[in-house]
Protein backbone atom coordinates (compact mmCIF):
# COMPACT_ATOMS: atom_id res chain seq x y z
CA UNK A 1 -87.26 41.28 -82.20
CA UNK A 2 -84.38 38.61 -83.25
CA UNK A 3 -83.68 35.58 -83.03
CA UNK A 4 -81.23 34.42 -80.91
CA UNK A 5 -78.75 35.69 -79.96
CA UNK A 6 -80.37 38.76 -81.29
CA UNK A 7 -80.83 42.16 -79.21
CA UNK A 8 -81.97 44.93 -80.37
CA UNK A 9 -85.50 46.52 -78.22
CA UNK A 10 -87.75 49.15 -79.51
CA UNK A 11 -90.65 51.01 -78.33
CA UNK A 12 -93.55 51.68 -80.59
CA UNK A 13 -96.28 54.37 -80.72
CA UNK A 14 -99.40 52.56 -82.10
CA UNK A 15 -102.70 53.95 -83.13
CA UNK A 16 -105.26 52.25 -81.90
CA UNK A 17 -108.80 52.90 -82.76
CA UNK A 18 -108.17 57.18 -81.71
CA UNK A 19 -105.05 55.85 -79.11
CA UNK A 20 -101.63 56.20 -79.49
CA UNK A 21 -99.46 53.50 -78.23
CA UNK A 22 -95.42 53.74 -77.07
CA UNK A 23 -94.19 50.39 -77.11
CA UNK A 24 -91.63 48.28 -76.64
CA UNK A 25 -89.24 45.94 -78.07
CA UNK A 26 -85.77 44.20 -78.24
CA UNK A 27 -83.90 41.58 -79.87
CA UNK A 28 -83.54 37.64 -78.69
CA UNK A 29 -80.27 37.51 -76.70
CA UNK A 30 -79.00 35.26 -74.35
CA UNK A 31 -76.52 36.61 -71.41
CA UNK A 32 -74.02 35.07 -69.89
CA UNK A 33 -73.03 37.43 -67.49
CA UNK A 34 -74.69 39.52 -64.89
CA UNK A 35 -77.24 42.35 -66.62
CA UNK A 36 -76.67 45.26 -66.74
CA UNK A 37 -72.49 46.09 -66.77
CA UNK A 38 -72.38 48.67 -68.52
CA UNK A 39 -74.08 51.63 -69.87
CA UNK A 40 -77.59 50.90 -72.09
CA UNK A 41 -78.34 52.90 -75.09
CA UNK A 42 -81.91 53.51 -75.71
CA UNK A 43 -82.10 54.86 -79.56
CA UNK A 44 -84.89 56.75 -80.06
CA UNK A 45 -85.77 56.95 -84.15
CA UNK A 46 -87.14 60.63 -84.10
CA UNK A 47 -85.98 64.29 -83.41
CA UNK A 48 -85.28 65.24 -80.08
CA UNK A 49 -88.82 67.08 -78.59
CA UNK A 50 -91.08 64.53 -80.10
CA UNK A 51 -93.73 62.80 -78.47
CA UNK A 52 -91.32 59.63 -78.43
CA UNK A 53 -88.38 61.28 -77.34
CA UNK A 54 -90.59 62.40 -74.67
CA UNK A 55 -91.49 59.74 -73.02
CA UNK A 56 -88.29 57.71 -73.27
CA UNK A 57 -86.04 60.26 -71.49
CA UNK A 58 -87.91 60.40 -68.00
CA UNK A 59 -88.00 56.14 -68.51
CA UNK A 60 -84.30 56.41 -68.88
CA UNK A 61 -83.91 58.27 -66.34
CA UNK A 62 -85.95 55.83 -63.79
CA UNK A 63 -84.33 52.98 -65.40
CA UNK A 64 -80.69 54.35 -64.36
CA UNK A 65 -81.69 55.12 -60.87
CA UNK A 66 -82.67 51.87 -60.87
CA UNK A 67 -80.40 49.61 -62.41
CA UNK A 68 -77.51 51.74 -61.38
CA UNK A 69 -76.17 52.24 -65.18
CA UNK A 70 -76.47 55.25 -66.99
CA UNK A 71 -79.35 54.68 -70.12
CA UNK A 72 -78.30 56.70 -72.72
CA UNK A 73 -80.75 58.40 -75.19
CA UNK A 74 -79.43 58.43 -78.91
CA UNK A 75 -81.82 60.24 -81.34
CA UNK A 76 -81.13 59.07 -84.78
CA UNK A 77 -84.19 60.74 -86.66
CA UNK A 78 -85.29 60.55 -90.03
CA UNK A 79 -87.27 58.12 -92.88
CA UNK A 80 -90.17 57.99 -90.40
CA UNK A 81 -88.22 55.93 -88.07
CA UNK A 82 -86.62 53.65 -90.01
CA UNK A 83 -83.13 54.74 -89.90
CA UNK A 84 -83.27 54.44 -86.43
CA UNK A 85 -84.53 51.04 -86.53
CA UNK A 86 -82.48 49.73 -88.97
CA UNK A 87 -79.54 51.10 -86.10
CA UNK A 88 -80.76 49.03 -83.63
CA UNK A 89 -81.64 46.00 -85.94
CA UNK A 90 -77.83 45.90 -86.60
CA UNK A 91 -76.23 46.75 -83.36
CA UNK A 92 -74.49 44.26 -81.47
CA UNK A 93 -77.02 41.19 -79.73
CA UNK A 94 -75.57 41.97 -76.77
CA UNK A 95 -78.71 43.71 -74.50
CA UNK A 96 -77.00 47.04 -74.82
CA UNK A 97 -78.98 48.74 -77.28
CA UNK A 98 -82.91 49.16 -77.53
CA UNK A 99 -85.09 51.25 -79.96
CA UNK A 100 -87.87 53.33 -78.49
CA UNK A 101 -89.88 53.44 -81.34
CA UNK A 102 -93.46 53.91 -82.79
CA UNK A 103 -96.72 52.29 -84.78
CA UNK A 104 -95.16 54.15 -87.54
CA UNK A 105 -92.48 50.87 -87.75
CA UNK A 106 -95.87 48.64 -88.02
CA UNK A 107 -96.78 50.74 -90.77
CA UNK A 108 -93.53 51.33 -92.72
CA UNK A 109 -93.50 46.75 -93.44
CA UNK A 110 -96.53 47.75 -95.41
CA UNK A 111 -95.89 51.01 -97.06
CA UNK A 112 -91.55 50.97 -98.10
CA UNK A 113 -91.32 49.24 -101.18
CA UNK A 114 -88.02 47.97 -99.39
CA UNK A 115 -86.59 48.02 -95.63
CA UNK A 116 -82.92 47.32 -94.44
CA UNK A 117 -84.24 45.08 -91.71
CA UNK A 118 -86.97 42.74 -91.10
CA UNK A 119 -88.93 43.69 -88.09
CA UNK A 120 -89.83 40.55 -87.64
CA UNK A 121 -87.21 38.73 -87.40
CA UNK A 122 -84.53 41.46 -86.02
CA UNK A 123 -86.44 43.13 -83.20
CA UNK A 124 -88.19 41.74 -80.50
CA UNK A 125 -91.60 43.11 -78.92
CA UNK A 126 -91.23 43.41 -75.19
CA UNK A 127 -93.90 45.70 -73.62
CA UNK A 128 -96.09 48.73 -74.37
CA UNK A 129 -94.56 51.83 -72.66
CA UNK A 130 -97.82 54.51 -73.21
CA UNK A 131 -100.81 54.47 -74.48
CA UNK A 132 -102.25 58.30 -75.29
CA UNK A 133 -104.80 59.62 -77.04
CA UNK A 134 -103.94 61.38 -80.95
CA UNK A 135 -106.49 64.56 -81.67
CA UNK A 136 -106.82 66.50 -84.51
CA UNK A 137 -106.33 70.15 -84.14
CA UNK A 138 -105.68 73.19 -86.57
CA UNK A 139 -104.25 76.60 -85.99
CA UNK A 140 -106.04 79.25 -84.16
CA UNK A 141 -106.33 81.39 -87.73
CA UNK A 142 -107.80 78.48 -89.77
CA UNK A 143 -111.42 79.32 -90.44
CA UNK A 144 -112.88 76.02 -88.72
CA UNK A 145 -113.78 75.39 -85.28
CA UNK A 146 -115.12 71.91 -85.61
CA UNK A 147 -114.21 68.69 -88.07
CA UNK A 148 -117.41 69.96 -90.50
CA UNK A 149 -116.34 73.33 -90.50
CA UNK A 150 -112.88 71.89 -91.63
CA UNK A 151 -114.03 69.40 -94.33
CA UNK A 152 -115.97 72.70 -95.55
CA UNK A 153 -113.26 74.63 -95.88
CA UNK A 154 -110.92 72.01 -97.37
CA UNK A 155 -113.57 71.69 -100.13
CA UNK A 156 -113.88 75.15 -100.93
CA UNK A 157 -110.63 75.80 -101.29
CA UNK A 158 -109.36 72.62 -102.80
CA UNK A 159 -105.98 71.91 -102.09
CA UNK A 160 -105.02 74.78 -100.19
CA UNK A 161 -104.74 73.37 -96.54
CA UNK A 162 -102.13 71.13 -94.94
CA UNK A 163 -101.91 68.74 -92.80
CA UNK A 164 -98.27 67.74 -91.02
CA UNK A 165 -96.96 64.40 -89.55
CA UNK A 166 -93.88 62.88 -88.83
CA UNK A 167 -92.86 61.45 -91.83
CA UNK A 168 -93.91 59.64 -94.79
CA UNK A 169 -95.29 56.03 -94.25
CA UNK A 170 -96.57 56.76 -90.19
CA UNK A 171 -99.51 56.78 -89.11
CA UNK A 172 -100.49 60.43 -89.18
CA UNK A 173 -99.81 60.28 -92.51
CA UNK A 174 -102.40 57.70 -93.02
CA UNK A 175 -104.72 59.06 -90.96
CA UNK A 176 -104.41 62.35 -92.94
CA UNK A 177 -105.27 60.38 -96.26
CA UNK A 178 -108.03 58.06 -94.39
CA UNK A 179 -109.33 61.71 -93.73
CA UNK A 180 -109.58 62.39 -97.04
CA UNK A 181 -111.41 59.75 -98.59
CA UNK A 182 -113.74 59.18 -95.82
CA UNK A 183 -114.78 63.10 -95.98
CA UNK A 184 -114.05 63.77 -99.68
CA UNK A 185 -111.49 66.35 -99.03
CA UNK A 186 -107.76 67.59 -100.29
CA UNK A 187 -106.06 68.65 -97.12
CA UNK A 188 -102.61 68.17 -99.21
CA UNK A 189 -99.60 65.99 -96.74
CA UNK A 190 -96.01 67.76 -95.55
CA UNK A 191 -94.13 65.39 -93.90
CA UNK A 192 -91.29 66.13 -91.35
CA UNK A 193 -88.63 64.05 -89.70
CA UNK A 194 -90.36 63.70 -86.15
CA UNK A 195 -92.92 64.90 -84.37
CA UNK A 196 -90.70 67.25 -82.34
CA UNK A 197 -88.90 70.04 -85.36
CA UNK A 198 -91.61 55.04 -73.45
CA UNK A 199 -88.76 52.38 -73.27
CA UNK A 200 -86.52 49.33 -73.59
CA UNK A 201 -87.16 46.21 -71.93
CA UNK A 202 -85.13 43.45 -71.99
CA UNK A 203 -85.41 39.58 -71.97
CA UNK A 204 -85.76 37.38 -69.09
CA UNK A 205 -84.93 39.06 -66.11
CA UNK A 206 -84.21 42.30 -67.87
CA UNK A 207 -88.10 42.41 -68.45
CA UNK A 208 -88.49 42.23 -64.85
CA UNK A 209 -86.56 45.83 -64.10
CA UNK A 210 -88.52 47.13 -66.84
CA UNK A 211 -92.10 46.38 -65.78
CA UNK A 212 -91.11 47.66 -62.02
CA UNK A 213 -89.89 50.87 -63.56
CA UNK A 214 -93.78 51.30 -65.25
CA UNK A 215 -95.35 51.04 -61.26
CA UNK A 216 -92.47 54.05 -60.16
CA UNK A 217 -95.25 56.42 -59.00
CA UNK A 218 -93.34 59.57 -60.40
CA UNK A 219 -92.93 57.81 -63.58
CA UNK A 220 -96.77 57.00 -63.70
CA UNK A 221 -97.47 61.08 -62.78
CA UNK A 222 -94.72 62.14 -65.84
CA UNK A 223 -96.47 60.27 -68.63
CA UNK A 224 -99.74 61.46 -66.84
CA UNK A 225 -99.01 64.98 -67.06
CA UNK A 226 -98.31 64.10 -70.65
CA UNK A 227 -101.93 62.41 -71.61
CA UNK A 228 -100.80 59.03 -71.32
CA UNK A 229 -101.71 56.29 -69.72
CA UNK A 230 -98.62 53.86 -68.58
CA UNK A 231 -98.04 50.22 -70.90
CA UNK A 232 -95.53 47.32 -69.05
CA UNK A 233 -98.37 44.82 -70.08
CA UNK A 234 -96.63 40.83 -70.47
CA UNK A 235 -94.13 40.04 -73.67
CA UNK A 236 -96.78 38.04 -75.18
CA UNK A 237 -99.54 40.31 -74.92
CA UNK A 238 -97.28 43.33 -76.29
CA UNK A 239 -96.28 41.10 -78.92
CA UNK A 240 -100.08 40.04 -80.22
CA UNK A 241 -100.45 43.78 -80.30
CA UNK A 242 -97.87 44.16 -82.76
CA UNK A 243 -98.88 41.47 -85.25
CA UNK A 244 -102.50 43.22 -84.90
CA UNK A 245 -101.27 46.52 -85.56
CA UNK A 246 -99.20 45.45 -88.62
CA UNK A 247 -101.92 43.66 -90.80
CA UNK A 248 -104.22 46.73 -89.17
CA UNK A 249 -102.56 49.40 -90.97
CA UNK A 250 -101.10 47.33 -93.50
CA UNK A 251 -104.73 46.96 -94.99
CA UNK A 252 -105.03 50.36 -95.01
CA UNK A 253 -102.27 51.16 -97.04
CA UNK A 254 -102.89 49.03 -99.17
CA UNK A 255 -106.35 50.04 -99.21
CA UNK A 256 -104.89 53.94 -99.81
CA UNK A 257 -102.35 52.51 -102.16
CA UNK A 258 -99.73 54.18 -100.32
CA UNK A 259 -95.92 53.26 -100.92
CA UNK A 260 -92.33 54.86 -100.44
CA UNK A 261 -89.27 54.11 -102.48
């Protein structure tokens, strides 16, 4: 999101109802010459392995075969996803960089007391990437094989169990404490810097090699064989979504009284 000439393009994983959704966005830019000439960096704000990481590298892939430039993937983890962001929202507005990104950015304008950009107004929504569904499991030595059994054994031993996600301020973390307080239990929050330790779209006819890289039938099977189901829905559409999932879980923070410094 930017205003012109802004670039900067992001994909975001959003939790909807019990989906996940990988997204996409990038900045306002105008280009004078031919698209692309050179090499496109797709910055991708978590650890390498993670669920976003994994479905932006086999995009990046199709999107090199077909726009014959290499697409780069640059993970720049950390803050839950923030610092990547905040790379992309100052890179150059030149259609060169994107950020394959999460719901967790939706989240973070509600929950960081402060941000170093404004999603807003420095990165652009373009298109969803996947959509997959988010399930709640435990390890195999946990005494509970079912979500009663769990909220059982949370409450008799108060405090004792964990929960990870990946990072403060996303959405697993808020689905952790929404967990809580809808089941009265103390399942205590350890937050790590990804979910590993899809992507980029551009504007006007930039969009168009995106959305014909979502109907590549071997791209369609590789998110697939991951659980997901393909995005490349229009700008607009992608962009509603956004502005939905923002006062979504910004309620709910607020509601949780969740903030980061």
């Amino acid at each position: 999101m930017s205003p012109a000439p802004r670039r900067t393009a992001r994909l975001a994983r959003a939790f909807l109802g019990t989906l996940l959704a990988a997204l996409a966005f990038q900045p306002v830019a105008a280009h004078a010459q031919a698209w692309p000439s050179k090499s496109i960096k797709l910055v991708v704000p978590f650890p390498p392995g993670g669920g976003t990481d994994t479905f932006a590298r086999p995009l990046a892939a199709k999107l090199s075969a077909q726009l014959g430039q290499q697409v780069i993937i640059d993970n720049r983890g950390g803050a839950g996803g923030t610092i990547g962001a905040d790379v992309v929202a100052k890179s150059a507005p030149d259609g060169y960089t994107f950020l394959v990104g999460a719901v967790h950015h939706t989240v973070a304008v509600s929950v960081y007391k402060s941000l170093p950009y404004d999603l807003d107004k420095d990165l652009a929504p373009v298109t969803g990437v996947a959509y997959v569904p988010d399930v709640l499991v435990v390890n195999k030595d946990v005494k509970a094989q079912n979500v009663k059994e769990l909220v059982a054994l949370s409450k008799a031993n108060p405090g004792k169990l964990n929960y990870g996600s990946s990072g403060n301020g996303t959405t697993r973390h808020l689905a952790g404490l929404i967990f809580n307080n809808l089941t009265g239990s103390t399942i205590q929050h350890v937050p790590y810097k990804g979910s590993g330790p899809a992507m980029a779209a551009l504007l006007g006819g930039e969009k168009e090699e995106v959305a014909r890289a979502f109907t590549a039938p071997d791209l369609k099977a590789t998110l697939a064989s991951q659980g997901a189901e393909p995005g490349g829905e229009p700008t607009e559409n992608f962009a509603k979504f956004v502005r939905a999932e923002t006062q979504k879980w910004g309620k709910l923070a607020r509601d949780a009284k969740v903030t980061i410094d």
